[in-house]
Protein backbone atom coordinates (compact mmCIF):
# COMPACT_ATOMS: atom_id res chain seq x y z
CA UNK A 1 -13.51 52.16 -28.17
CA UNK A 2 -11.47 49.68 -30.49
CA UNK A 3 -13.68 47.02 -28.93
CA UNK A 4 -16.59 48.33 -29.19
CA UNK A 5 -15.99 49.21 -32.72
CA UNK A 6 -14.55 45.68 -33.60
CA UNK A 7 -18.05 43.90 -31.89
CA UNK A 8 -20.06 46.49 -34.55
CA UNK A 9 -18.52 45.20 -37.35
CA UNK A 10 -19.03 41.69 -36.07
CA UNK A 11 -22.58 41.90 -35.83
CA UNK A 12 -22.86 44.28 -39.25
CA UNK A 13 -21.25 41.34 -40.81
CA UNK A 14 -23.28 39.22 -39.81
CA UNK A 15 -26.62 41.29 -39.95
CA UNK A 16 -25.41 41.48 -43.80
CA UNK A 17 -25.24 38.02 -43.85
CA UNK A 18 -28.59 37.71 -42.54
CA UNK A 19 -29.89 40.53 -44.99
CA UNK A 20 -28.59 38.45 -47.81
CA UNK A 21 -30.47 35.39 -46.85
CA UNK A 22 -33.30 37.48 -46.59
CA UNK A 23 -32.96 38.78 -50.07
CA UNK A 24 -33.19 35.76 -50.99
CA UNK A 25 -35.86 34.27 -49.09
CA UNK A 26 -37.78 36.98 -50.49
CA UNK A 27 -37.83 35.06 -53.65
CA UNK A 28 -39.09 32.19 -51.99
CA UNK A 29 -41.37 32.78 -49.07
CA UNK A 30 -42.78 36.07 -47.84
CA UNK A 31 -41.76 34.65 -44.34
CA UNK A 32 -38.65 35.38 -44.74
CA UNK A 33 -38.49 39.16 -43.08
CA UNK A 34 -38.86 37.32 -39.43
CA UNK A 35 -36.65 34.60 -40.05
CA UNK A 36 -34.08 37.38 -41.28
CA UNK A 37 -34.62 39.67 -38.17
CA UNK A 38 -34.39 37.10 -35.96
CA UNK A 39 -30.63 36.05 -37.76
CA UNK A 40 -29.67 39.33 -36.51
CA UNK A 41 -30.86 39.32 -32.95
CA UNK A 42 -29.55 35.75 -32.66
CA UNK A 43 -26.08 36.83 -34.33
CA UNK A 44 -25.65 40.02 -32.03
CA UNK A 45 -26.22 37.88 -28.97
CA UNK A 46 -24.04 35.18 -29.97
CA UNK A 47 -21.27 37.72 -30.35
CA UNK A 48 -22.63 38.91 -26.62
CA UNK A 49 -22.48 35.41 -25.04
CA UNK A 50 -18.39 35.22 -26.83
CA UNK A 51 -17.13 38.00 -25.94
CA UNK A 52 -18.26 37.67 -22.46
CA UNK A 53 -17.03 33.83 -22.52
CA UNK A 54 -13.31 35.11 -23.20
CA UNK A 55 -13.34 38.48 -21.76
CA UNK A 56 -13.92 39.91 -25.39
CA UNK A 57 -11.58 38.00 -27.24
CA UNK A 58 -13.46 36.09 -29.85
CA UNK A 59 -12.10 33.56 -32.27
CA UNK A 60 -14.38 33.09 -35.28
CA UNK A 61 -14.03 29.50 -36.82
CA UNK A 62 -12.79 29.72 -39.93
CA UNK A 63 -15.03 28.60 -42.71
CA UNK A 64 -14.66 26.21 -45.19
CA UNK A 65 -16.44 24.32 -48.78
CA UNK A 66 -19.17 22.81 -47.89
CA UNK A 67 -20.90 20.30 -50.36
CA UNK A 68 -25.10 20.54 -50.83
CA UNK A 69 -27.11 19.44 -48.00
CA UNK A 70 -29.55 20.38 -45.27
CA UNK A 71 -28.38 18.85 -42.02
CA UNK A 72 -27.03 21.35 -39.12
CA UNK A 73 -23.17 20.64 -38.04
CA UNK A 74 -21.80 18.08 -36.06
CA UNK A 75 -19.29 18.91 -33.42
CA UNK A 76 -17.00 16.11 -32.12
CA UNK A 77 -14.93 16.56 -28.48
CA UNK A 78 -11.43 15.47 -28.90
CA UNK A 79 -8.30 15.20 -25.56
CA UNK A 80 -5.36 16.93 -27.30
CA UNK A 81 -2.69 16.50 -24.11
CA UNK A 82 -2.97 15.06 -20.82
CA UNK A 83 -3.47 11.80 -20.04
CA UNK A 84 -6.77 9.80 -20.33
CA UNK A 85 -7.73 6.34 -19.13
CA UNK A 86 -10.82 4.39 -20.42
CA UNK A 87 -11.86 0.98 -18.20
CA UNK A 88 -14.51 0.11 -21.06
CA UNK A 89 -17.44 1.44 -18.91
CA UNK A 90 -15.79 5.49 -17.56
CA UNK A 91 -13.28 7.80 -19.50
CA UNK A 92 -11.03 9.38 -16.56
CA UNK A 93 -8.33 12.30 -17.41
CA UNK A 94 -6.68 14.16 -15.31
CA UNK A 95 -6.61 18.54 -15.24
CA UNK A 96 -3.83 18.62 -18.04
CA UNK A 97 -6.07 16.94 -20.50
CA UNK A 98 -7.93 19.48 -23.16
CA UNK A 99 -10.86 18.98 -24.83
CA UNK A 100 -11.48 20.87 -28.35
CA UNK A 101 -14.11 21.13 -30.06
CA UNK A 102 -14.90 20.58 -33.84
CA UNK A 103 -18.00 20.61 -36.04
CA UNK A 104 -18.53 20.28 -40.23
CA UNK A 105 -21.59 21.66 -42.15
CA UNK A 106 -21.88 20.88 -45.53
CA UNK A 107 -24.55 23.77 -46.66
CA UNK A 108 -24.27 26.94 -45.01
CA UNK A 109 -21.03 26.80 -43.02
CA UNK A 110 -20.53 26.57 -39.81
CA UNK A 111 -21.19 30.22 -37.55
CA UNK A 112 -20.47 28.73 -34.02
CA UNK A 113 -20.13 25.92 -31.22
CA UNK A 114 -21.80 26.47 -27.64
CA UNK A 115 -21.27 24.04 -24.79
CA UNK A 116 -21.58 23.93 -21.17
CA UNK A 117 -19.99 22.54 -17.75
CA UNK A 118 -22.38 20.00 -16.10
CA UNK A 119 -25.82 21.38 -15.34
CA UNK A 120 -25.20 24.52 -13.21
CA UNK A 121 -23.81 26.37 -15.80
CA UNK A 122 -25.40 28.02 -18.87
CA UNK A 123 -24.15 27.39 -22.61
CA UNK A 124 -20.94 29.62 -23.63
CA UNK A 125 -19.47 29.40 -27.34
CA UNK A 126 -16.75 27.81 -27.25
CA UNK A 127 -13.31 29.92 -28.72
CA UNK A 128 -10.17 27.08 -27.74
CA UNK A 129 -9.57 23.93 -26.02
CA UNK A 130 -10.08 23.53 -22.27
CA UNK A 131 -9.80 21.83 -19.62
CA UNK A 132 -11.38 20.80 -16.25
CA UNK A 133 -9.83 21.49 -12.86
CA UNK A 134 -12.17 20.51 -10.46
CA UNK A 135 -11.82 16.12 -9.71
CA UNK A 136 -14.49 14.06 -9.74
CA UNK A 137 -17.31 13.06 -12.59
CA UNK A 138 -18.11 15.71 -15.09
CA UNK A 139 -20.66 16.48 -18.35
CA UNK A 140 -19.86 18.43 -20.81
CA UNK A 141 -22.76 19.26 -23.35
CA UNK A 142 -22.06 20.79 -26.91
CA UNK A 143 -24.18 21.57 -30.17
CA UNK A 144 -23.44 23.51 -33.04
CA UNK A 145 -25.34 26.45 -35.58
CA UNK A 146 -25.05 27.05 -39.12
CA UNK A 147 -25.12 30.00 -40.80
CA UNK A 148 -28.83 29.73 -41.24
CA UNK A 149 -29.85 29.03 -37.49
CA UNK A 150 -29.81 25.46 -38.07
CA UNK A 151 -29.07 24.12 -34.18
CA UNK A 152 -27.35 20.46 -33.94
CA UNK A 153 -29.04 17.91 -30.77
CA UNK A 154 -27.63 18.03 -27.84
CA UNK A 155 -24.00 16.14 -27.12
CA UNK A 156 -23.08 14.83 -24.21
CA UNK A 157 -19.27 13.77 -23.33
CA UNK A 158 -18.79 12.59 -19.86
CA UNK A 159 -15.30 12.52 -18.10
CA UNK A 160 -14.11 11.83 -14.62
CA UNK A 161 -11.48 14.18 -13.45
CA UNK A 162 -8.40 12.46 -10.84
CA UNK A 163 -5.06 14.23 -10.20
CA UNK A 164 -4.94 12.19 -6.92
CA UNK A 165 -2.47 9.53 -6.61
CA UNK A 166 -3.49 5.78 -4.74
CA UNK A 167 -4.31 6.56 -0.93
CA UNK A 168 -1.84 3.54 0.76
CA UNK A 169 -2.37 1.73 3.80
CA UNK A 170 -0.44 -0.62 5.29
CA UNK A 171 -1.63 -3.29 8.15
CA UNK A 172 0.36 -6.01 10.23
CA UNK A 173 -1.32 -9.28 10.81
CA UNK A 174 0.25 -9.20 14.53
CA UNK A 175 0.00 -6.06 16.13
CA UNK A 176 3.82 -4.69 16.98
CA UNK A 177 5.39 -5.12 21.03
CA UNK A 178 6.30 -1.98 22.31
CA UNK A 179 9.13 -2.36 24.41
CA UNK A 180 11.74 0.88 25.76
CA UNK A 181 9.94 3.15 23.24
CA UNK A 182 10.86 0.73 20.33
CA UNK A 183 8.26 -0.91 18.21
CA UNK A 184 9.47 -4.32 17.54
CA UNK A 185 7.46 -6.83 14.87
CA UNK A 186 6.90 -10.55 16.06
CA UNK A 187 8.38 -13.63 14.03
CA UNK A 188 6.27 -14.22 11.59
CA UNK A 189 4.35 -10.86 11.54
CA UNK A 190 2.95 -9.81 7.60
CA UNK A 191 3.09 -6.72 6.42
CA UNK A 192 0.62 -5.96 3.98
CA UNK A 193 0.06 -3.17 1.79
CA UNK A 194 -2.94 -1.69 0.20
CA UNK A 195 -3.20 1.20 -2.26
CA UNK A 196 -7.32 2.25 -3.07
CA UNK A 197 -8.04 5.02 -5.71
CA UNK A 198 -11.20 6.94 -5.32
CA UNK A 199 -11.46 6.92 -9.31
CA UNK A 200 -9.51 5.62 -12.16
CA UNK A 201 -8.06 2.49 -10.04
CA UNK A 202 -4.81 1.27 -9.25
CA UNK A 203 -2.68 0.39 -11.79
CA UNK A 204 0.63 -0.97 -10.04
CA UNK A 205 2.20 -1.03 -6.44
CA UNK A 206 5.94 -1.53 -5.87
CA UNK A 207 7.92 -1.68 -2.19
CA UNK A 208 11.66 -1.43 -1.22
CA UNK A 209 13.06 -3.46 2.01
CA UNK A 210 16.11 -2.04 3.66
CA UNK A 211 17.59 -0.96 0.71
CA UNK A 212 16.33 -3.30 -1.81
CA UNK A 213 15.74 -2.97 -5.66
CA UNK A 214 11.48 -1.99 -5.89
CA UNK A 215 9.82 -4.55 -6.85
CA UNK A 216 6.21 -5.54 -7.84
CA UNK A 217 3.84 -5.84 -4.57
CA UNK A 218 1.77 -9.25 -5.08
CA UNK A 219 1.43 -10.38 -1.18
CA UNK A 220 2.24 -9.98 2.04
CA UNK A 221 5.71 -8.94 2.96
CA UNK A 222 7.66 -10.88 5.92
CA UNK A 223 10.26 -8.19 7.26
CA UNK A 224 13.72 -10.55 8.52
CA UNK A 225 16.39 -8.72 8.52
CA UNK A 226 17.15 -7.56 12.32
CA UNK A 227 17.24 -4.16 12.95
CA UNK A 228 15.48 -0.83 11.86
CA UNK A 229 12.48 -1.88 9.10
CA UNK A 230 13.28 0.22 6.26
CA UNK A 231 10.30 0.32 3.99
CA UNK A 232 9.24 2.09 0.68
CA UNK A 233 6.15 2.05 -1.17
CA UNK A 234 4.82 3.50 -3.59
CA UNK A 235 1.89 3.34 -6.16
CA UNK A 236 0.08 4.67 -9.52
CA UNK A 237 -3.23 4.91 -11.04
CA UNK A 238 -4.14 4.29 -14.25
CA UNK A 239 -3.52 7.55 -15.06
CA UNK A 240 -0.15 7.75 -13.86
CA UNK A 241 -0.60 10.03 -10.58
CA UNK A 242 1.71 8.68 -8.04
CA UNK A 243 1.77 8.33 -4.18
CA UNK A 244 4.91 7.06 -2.37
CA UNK A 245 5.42 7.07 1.37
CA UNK A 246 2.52 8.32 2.14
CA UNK A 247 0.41 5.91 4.20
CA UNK A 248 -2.16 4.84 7.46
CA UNK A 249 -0.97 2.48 9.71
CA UNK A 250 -3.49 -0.24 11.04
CA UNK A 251 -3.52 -3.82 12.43
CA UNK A 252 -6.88 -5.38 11.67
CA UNK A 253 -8.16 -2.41 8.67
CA UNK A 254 -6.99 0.48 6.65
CA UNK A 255 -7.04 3.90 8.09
CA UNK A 256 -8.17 7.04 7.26
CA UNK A 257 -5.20 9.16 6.26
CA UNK A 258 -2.14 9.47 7.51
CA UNK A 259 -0.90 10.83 10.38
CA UNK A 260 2.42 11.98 11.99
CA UNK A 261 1.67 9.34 14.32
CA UNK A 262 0.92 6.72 11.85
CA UNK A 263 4.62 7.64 10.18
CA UNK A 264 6.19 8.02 13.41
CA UNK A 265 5.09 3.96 13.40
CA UNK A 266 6.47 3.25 9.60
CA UNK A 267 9.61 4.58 10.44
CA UNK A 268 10.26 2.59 13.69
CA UNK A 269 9.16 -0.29 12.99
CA UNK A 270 11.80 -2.66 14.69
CA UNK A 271 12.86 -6.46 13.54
CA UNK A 272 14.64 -8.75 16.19
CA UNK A 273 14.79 -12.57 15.28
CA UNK A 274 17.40 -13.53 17.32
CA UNK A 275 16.30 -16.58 19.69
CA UNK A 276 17.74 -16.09 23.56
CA UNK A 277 21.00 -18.18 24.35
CA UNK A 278 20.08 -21.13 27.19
CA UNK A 279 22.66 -22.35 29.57
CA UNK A 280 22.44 -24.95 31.94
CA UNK A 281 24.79 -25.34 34.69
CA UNK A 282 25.56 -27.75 38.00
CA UNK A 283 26.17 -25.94 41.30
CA UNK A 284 29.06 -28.63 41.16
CA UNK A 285 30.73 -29.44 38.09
CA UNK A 286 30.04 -32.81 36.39
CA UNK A 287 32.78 -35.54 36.63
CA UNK A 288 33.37 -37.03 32.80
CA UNK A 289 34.45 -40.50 32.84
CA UNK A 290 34.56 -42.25 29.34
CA UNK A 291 32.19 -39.42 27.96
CA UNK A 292 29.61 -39.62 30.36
CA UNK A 293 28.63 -37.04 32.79
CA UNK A 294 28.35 -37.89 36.53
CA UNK A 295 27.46 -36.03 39.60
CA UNK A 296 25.93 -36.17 43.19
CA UNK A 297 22.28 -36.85 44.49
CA UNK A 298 23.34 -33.11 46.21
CA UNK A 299 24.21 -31.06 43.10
CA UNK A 300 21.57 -28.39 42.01
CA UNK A 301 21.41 -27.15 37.67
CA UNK A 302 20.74 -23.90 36.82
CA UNK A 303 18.99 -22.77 34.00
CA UNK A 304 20.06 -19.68 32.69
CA UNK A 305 18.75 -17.36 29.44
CA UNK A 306 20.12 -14.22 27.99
CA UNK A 307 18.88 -12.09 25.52
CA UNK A 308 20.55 -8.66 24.46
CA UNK A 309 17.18 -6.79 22.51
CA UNK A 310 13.97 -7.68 23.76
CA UNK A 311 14.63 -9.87 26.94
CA UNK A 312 13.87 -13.04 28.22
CA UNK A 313 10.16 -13.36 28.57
CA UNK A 314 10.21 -17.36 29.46
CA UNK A 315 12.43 -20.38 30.39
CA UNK A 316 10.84 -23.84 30.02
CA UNK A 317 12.17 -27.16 31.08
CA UNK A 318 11.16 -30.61 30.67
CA UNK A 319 12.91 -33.14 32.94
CA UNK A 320 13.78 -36.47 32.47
CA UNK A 321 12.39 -37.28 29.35
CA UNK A 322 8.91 -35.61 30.12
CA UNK A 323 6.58 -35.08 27.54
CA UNK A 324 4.93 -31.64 28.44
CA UNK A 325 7.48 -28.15 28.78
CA UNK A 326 7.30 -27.05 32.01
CA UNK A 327 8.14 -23.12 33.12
CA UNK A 328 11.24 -23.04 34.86
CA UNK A 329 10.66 -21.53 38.16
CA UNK A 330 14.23 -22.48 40.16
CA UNK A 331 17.01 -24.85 40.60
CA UNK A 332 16.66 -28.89 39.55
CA UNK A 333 17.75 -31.72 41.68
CA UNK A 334 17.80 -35.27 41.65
CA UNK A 335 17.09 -37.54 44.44
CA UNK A 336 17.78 -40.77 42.72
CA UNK A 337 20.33 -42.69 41.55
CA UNK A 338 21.01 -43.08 37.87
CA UNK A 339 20.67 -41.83 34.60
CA UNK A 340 18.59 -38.06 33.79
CA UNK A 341 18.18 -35.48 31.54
CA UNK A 342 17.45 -31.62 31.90
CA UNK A 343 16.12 -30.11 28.43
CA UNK A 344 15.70 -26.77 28.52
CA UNK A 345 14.48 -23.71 26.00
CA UNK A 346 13.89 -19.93 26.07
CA UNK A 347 11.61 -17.38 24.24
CA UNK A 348 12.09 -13.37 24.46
CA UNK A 349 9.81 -10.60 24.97
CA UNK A 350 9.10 -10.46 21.28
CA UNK A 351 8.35 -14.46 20.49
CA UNK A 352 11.61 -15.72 19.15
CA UNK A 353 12.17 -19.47 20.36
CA UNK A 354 15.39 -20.72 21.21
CA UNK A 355 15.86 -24.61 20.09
CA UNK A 356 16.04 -26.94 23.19
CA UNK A 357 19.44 -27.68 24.72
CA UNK A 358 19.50 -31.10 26.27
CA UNK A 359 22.21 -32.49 29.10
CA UNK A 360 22.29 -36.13 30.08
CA UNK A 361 24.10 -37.06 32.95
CA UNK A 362 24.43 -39.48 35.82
CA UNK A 363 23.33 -39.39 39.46
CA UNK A 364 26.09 -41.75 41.76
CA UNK A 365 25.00 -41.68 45.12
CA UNK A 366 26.40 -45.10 46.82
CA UNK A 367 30.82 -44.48 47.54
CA UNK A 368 32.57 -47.30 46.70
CA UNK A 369 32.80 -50.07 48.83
CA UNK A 370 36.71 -50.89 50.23
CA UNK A 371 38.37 -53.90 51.19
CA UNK A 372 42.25 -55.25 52.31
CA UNK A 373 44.59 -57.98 52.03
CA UNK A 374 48.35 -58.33 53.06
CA UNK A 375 50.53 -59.26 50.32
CA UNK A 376 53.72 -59.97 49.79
CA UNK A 377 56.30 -62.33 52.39
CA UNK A 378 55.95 -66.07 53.14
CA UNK A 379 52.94 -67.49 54.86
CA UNK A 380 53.36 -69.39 58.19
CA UNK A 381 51.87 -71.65 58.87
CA UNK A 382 49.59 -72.28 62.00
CA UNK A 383 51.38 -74.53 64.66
CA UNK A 384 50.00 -77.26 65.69
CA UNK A 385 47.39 -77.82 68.30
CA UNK A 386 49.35 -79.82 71.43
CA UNK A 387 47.29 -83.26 72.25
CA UNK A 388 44.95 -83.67 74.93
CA UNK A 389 46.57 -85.50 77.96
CA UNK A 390 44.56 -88.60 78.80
CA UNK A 391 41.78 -88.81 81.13
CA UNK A 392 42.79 -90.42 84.17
């Protein structure tokens, strides 16, 4: 009952309002009765359209001097929190932004401001600030009246709503070796990272290795330190929503979303650098006489690799100065005499390259040759041949 009584002496104050300018127009132009009825009816359905707006709780504008003139009142759409973002072609804000409404007259006063929400919805008057919660591109439209009916054009403010952080991506340049359930990233692999935002852009990305201070992303990121990859990320828009750790996982393009499966990937990422360890060794052991290495036509080398993470994926060899690597497929020997060289090198499962190991040595395949004189006493000497006895 208190509401309905309040609402009556709304519209009686402003049906007297509407009398008076009657009254007056009376003076002027015998018009005026239908310009004063029609005050009414527009006043009472204003009061309607309000009351419905804010479930009956109506806040008149307050009025205030106006100096002479004719022209209807301008209202002006203002943020007063939240933040905003303007590239210099779209204004973005996000849901905590509010948008009030103002509007001068300088004749009549000011009786009310209508607007609306995009085109599906019809025009409202407008009681406080409000805001938008639904993202993506919006138009708001708003006019104002006079006391007198005067109606302002048509104003149009257009905003994008985003409360969604930077979607993130990252993608490896070599795709990761899966070996005993453990993910492991080649020498050399790039990480890169990419952060897209369906509407105010992205504003800054930052990453974290292992522990590290974040810094500013600007390229690609070469993981080195062996062990578990421990990676961060994170990134803002220009209006300062944030995403961090949340990511797709690709090796050629950016994903979709994430997945448990594409963060079951992040977080296993493994990095092993360490190069295999190469041995070569002689069925027989070399023979070192001033520094140089000696050894049978009959000896056979080994070449041996060992790697504790990945494995040993390959052994190459190159033999006696030879200019191609060769695989290593079983023992070396040497059939000739002289000098020769065994250089030998190892990769694992995941690419790292040992550095060659080289062994010269010497192939001596003739024994030495052996030969004996007396020495020591006094020599005799040969006796003399007795003479011939003479013919006869």
């Amino acid at each position: 009952m208190l509401l309905n009584m309040t609402r009556t002496m709304k519209i009686a104050f402003l049906v007297l309002v509407a009398s008076a300018s009657w009254l007056i127009a009376q003076d002027l132009d015998p018009s005026g009765l239908d310009s004063a009825d029609k005050a009414a009816q527009d006043a009472e359905k204003k009061v309607d359209e309000a009351e419905k707006a804010s479930d009956g709780a109506v806040t008149a504008p307050a009025a205030t001097d106006r100096a002479a003139g004719s022209s209807a009142p301008a209202a002006t759409a203002d943020s007063q929190v939240g933040n905003l973002y303007n590239d210099g072609k779209n204004t973005y804000a996000t849901s905590q932004a509010k948008f009030e409404l103002t509007a001068t007259d300088n004749i009549s006063n000011l009786d009310y401001i209508e607007f609306k929400i995009n085109e599906t919805q019809s025009f409202s008057v407008y009681g406080h600030p409000f805001s938008l919660e639904k993202e993506g591109p919006h138009k708001i439209t708003y006019r104002s009246v006079d006391r007198v009916g005067n109606r302002e054009e048509d104003n149009i403010f257009n905003v994008i709503i985003d409360n969604t952080g930077p979607y993130m991506n990252f993608a490896l340049n070599k795709a990761p070796i899966i070996i005993d359930g453990k993910r492991y990233l080649a020498p050399g692999t790039k990480l890169e990272i990419r952060a897209t935002d369906n509407y105010s852009g992205v504003k800054s990305v930052e990453y974290s290795t292992n522990g590290s201070d974040w810094q500013p992303y600007k390229d690609g990121i070469v993981l080195d330190k062996p062990g578990a990859a421990q990676l961060k990320y994170r990134a803002i828009d220009n209006l300062g929503n944030k995403s961090e750790n949340l990511s797709g996982f690709s090796t050629s393009s950016p994903g979709q979303g994430a997945s448990p499966e594409d963060l079951a990937v992040i977080n296993s990422l493994y990095v092993e650098n360490t190069p295999p360890v190469v041995m070569i060794t002689p069925a027989k052991r070399w023979i070192n006489v001033d520094g140089k290495k000696y050894a049978m036509r009959d000896n056979s080398y080994l070449v041996e690799a060992q790697d504790a993470e990945s494995g040993v994926a390959n052994i190459f060899v190159k033999v006696d100065g030879a200019a191609e690597w060769q695989i290593y497929s079983g023992k070396l020997v040497f059939q000739t005499e002289g000098p020769h060289s065994i250089e030998a090198k190892a990769s694992d499962k995941v690419g790292n390259e040992s550095q060659p190991v080289r062994v010269d040595f010497i192939v001596d395949d003739n024994p030495p040759k052996s030969t004996i004189r007396p020495v020591g006493g006094a020599t005799v000497e040969k006796p003399a041949e007795p003479a011939a006895a003479p013919a006869n």
